[in-house]
N, C-alpha and C. Protein backbone atom coordinates (compact mmCIF):
# COMPACT_ATOMS: atom_id res chain seq x y z
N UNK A 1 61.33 41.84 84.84
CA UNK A 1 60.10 42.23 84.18
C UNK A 1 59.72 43.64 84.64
N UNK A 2 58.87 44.08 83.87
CA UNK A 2 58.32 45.67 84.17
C UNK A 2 57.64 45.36 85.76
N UNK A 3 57.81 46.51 86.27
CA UNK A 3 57.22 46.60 87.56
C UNK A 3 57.09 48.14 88.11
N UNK A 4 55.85 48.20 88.03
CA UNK A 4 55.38 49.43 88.77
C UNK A 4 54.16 49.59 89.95
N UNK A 5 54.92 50.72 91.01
CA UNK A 5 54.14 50.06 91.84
C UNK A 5 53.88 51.57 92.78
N UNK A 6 52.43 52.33 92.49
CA UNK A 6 52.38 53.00 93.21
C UNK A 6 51.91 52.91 94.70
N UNK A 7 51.70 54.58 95.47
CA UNK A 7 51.77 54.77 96.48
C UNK A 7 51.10 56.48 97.05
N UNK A 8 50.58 56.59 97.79
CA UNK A 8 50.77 57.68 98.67
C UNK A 8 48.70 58.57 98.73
N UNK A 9 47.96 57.14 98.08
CA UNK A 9 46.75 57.53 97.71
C UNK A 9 46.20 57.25 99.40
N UNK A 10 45.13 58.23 99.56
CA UNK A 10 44.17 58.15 100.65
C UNK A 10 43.30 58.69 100.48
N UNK A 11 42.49 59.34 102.16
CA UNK A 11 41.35 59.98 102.84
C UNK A 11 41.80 61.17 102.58
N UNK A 12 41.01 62.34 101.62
CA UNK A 12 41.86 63.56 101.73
C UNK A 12 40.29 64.93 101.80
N UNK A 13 40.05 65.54 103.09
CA UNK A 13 39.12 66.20 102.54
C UNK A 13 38.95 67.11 101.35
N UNK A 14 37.67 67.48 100.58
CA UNK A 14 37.68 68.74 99.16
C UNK A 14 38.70 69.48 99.92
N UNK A 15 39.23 70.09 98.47
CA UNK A 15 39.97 70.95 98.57
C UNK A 15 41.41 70.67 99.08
N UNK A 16 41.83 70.00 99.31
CA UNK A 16 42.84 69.10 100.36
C UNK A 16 44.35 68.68 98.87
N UNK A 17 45.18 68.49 99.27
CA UNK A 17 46.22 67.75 98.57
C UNK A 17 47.07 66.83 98.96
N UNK A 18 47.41 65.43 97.67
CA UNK A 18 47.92 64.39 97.42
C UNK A 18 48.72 64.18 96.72
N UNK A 19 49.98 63.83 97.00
CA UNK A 19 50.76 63.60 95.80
C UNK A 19 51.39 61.62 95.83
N UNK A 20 51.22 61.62 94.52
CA UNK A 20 51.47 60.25 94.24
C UNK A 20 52.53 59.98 93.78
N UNK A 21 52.87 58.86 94.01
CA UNK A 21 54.23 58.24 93.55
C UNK A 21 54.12 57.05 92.66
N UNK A 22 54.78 56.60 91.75
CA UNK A 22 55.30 55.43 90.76
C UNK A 22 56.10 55.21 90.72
N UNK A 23 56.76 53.83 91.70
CA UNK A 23 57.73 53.27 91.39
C UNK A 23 58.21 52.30 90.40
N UNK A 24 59.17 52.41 89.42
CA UNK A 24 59.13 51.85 88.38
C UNK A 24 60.81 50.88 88.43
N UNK A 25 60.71 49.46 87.78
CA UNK A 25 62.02 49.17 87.49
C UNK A 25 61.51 48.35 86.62
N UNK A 26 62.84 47.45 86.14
CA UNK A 26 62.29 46.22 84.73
C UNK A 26 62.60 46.87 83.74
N UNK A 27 63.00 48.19 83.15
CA UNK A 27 63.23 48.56 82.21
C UNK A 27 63.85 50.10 82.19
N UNK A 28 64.33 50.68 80.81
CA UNK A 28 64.98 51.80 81.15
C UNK A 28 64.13 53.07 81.44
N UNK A 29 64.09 53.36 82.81
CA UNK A 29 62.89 54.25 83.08
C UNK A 29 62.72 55.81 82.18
N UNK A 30 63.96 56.12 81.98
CA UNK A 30 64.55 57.10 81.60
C UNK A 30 64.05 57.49 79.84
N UNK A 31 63.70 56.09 79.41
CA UNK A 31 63.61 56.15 77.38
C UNK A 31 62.30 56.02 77.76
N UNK A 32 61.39 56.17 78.40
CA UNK A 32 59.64 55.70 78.14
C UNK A 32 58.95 57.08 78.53
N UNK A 33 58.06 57.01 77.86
CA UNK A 33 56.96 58.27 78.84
C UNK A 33 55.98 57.27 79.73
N UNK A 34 55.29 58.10 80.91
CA UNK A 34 54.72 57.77 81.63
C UNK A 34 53.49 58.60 81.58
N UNK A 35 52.77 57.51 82.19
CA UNK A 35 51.18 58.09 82.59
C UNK A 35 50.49 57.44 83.71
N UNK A 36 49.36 58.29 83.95
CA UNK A 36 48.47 58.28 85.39
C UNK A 36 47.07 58.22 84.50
N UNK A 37 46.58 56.99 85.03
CA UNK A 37 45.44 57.14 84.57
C UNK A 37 44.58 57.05 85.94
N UNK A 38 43.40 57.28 85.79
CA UNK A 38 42.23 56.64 86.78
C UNK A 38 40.93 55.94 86.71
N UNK A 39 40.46 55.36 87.93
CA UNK A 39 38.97 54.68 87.60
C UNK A 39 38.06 54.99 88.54
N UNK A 40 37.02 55.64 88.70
CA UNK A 40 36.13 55.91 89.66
C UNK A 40 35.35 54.89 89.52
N UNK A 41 34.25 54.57 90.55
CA UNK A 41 33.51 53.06 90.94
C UNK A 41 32.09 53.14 89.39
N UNK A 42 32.56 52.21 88.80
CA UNK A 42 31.72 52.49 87.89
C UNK A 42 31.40 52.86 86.86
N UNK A 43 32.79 53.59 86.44
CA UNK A 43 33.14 54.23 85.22
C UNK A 43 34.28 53.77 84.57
N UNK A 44 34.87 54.03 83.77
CA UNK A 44 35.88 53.34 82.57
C UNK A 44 37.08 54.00 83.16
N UNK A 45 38.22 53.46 83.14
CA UNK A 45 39.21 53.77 83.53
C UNK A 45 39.53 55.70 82.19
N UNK A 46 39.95 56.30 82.97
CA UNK A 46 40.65 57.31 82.40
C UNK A 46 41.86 58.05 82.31
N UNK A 47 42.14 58.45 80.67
CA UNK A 47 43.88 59.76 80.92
C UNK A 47 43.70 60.42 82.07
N UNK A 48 44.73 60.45 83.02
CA UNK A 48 44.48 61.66 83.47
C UNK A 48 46.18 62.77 83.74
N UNK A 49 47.19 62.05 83.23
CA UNK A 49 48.17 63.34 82.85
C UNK A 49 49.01 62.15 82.06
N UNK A 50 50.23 62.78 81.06
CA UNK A 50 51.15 62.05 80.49
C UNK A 50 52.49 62.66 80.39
N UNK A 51 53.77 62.21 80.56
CA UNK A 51 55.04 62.87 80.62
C UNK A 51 55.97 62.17 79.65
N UNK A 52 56.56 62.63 78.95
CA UNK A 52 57.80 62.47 77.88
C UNK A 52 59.06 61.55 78.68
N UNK A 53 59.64 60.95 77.95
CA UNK A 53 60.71 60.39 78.78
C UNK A 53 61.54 60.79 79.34
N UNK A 54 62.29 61.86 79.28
CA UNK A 54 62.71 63.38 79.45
C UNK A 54 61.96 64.20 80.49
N UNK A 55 60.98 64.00 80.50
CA UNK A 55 60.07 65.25 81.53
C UNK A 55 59.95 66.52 80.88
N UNK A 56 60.61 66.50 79.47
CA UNK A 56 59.79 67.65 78.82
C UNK A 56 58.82 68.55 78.90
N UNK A 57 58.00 67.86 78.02
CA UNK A 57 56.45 67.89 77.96
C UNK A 57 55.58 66.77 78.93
N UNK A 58 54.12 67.72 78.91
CA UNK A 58 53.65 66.98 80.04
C UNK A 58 51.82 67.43 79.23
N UNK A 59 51.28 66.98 79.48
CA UNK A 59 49.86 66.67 78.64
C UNK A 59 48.58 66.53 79.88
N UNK A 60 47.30 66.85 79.92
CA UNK A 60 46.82 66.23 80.88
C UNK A 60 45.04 66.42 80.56
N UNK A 61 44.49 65.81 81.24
CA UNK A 61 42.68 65.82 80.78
C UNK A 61 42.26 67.02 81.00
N UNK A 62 41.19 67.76 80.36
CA UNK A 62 40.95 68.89 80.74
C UNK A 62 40.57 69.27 82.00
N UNK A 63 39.68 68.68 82.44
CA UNK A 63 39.47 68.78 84.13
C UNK A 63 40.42 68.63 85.04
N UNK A 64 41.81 68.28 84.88
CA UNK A 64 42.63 67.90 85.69
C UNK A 64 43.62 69.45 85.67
N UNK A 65 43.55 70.12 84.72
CA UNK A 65 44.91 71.04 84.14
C UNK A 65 44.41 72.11 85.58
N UNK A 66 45.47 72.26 85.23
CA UNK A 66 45.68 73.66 86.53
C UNK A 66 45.46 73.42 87.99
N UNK A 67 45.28 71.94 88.42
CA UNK A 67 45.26 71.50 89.26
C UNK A 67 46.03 70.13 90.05
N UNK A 68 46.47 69.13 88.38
CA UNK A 68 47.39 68.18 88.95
C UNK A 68 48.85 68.61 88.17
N UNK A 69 50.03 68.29 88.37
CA UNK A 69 50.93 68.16 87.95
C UNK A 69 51.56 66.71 88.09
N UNK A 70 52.14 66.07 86.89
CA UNK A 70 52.63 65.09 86.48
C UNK A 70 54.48 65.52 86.73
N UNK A 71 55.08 64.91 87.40
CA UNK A 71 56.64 65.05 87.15
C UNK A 71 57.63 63.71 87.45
N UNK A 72 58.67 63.69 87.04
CA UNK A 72 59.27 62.72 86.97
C UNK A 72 61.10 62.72 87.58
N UNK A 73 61.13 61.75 88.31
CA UNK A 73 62.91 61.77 88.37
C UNK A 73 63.46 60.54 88.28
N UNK A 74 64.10 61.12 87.11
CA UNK A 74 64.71 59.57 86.12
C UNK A 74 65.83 58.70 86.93
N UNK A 75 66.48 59.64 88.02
CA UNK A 75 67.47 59.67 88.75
C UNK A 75 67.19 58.15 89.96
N UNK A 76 65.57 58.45 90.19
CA UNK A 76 64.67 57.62 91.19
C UNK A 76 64.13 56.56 90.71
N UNK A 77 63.87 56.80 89.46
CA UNK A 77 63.08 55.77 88.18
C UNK A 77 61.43 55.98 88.97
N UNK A 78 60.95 57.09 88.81
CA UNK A 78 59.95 57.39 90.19
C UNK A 78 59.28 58.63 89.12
N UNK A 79 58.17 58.10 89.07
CA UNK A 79 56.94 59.38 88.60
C UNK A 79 55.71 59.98 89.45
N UNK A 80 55.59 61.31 89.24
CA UNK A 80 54.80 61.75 90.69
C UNK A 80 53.40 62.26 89.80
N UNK A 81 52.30 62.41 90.42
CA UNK A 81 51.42 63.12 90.57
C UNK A 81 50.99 63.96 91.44
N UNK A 82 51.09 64.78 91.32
CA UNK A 82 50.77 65.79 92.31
C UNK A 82 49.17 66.08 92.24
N UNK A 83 48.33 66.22 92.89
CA UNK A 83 47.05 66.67 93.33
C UNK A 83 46.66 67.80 93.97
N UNK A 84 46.16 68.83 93.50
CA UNK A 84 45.78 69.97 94.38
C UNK A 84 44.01 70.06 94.41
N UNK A 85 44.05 71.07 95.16
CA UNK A 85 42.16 71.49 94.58
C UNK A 85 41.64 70.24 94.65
N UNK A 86 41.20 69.23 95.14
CA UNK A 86 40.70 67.69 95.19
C UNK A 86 39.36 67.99 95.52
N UNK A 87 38.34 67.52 94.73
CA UNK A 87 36.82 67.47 94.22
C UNK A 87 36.74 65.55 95.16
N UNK A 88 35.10 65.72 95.27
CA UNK A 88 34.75 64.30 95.06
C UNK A 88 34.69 63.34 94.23
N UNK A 89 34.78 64.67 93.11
CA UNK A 89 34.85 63.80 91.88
C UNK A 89 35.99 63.47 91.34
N UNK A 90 37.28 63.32 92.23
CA UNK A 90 38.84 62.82 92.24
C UNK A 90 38.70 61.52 92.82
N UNK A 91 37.60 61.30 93.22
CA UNK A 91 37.90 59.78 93.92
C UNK A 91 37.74 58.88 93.05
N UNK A 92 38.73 57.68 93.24
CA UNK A 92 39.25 56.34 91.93
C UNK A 92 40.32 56.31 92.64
N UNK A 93 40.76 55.06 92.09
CA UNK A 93 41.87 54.52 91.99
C UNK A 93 42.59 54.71 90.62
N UNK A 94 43.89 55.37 91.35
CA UNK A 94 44.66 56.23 90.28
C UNK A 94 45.91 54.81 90.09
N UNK A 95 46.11 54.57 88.76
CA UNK A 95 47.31 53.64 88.36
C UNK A 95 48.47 54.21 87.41
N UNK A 96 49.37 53.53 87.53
CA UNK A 96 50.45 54.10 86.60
C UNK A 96 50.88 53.08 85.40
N UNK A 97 51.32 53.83 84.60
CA UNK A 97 51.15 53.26 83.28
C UNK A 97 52.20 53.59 82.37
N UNK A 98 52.98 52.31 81.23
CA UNK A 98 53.90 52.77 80.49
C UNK A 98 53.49 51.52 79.44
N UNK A 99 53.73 52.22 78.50
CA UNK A 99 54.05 51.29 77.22
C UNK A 99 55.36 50.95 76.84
N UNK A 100 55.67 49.39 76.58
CA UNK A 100 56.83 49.24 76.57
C UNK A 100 56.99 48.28 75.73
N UNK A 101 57.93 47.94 74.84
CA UNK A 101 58.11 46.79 73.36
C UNK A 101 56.38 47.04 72.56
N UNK A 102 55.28 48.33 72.99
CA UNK A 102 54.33 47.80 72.35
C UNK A 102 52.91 47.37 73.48
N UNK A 103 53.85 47.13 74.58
CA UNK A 103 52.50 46.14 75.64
C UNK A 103 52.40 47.33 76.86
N UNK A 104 51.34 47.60 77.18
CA UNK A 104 50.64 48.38 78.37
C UNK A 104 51.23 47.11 79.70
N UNK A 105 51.93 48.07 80.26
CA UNK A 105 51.97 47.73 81.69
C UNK A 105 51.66 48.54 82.51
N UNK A 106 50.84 48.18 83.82
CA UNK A 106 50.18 48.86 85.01
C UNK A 106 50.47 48.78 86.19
N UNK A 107 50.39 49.24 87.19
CA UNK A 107 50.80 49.19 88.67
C UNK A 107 49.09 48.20 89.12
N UNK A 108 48.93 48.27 90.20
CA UNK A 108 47.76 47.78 90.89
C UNK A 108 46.97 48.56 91.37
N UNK A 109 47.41 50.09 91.41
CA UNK A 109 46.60 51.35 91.73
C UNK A 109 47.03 51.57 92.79
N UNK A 110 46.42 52.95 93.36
CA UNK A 110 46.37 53.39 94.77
C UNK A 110 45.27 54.17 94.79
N UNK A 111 44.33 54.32 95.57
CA UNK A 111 42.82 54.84 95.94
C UNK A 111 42.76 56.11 96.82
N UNK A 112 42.42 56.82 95.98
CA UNK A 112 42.30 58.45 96.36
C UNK A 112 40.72 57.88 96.32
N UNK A 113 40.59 58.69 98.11
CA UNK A 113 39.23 59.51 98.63
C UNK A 113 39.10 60.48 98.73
N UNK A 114 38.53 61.11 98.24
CA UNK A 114 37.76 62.96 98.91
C UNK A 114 37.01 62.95 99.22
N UNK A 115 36.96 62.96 100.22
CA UNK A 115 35.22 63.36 101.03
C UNK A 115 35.49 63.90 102.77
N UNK A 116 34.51 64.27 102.72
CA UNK A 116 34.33 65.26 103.88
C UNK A 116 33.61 64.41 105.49
């Protein structure tokens, strides 16, 4: 079955950087695009970057651009987020995400803090 399962979220002061990981198996990692979404306490889960199956193209929320990068190695079956510039307002629990036959599958998250 699909299985994804990130990693590498913490305590990070502003300004500080995180990079995340998605480990993925259950399917061909390589034919799907991937995504990172997030949820801060209270608010609706959100996009927050998307990558081609390929690693092509790469897409991301406006507040996030120029600061996270989305990348992928098909080689690992492993999708990254990278985090730079980290606000308070980065804190959530960031999950990973693929559509597959049609059905949303998710990891369980990993919880990015920023704070000082």
């Amino acid at each position: 079955q699909v299985t994804l399962v990130e990693s590498g979220g913490g305590l990070v002061q502003p300004g500080g950087s995180l990079r995340l990981s998605c480990a993925a198996s259950g399917f061909t990692f390589s034919s799907y695009g991937m995504r990172w979404y997030r949820q801060a306490p209270g608010k609706e889960r959100e996009l927050v970057a998307h990558i081609t199956a390929s690693g092509g193209v790469t897409n991301y929320a406006d507040s996030m651009k120029g600061r996270f990068t989305i990348s992928r190695d098909n080689a690992k079956n492993t999708v990254y987020l990278q985090m730079n510039s980290l606000k308070p307002e980065d804190t959530a629990v960031y999950y990973c995400n693929t559509v597959y036959f049609g059905m949303n599958y998710w990891g369980k998250g990993t919880l990015v803090t920023v704070s000082s």
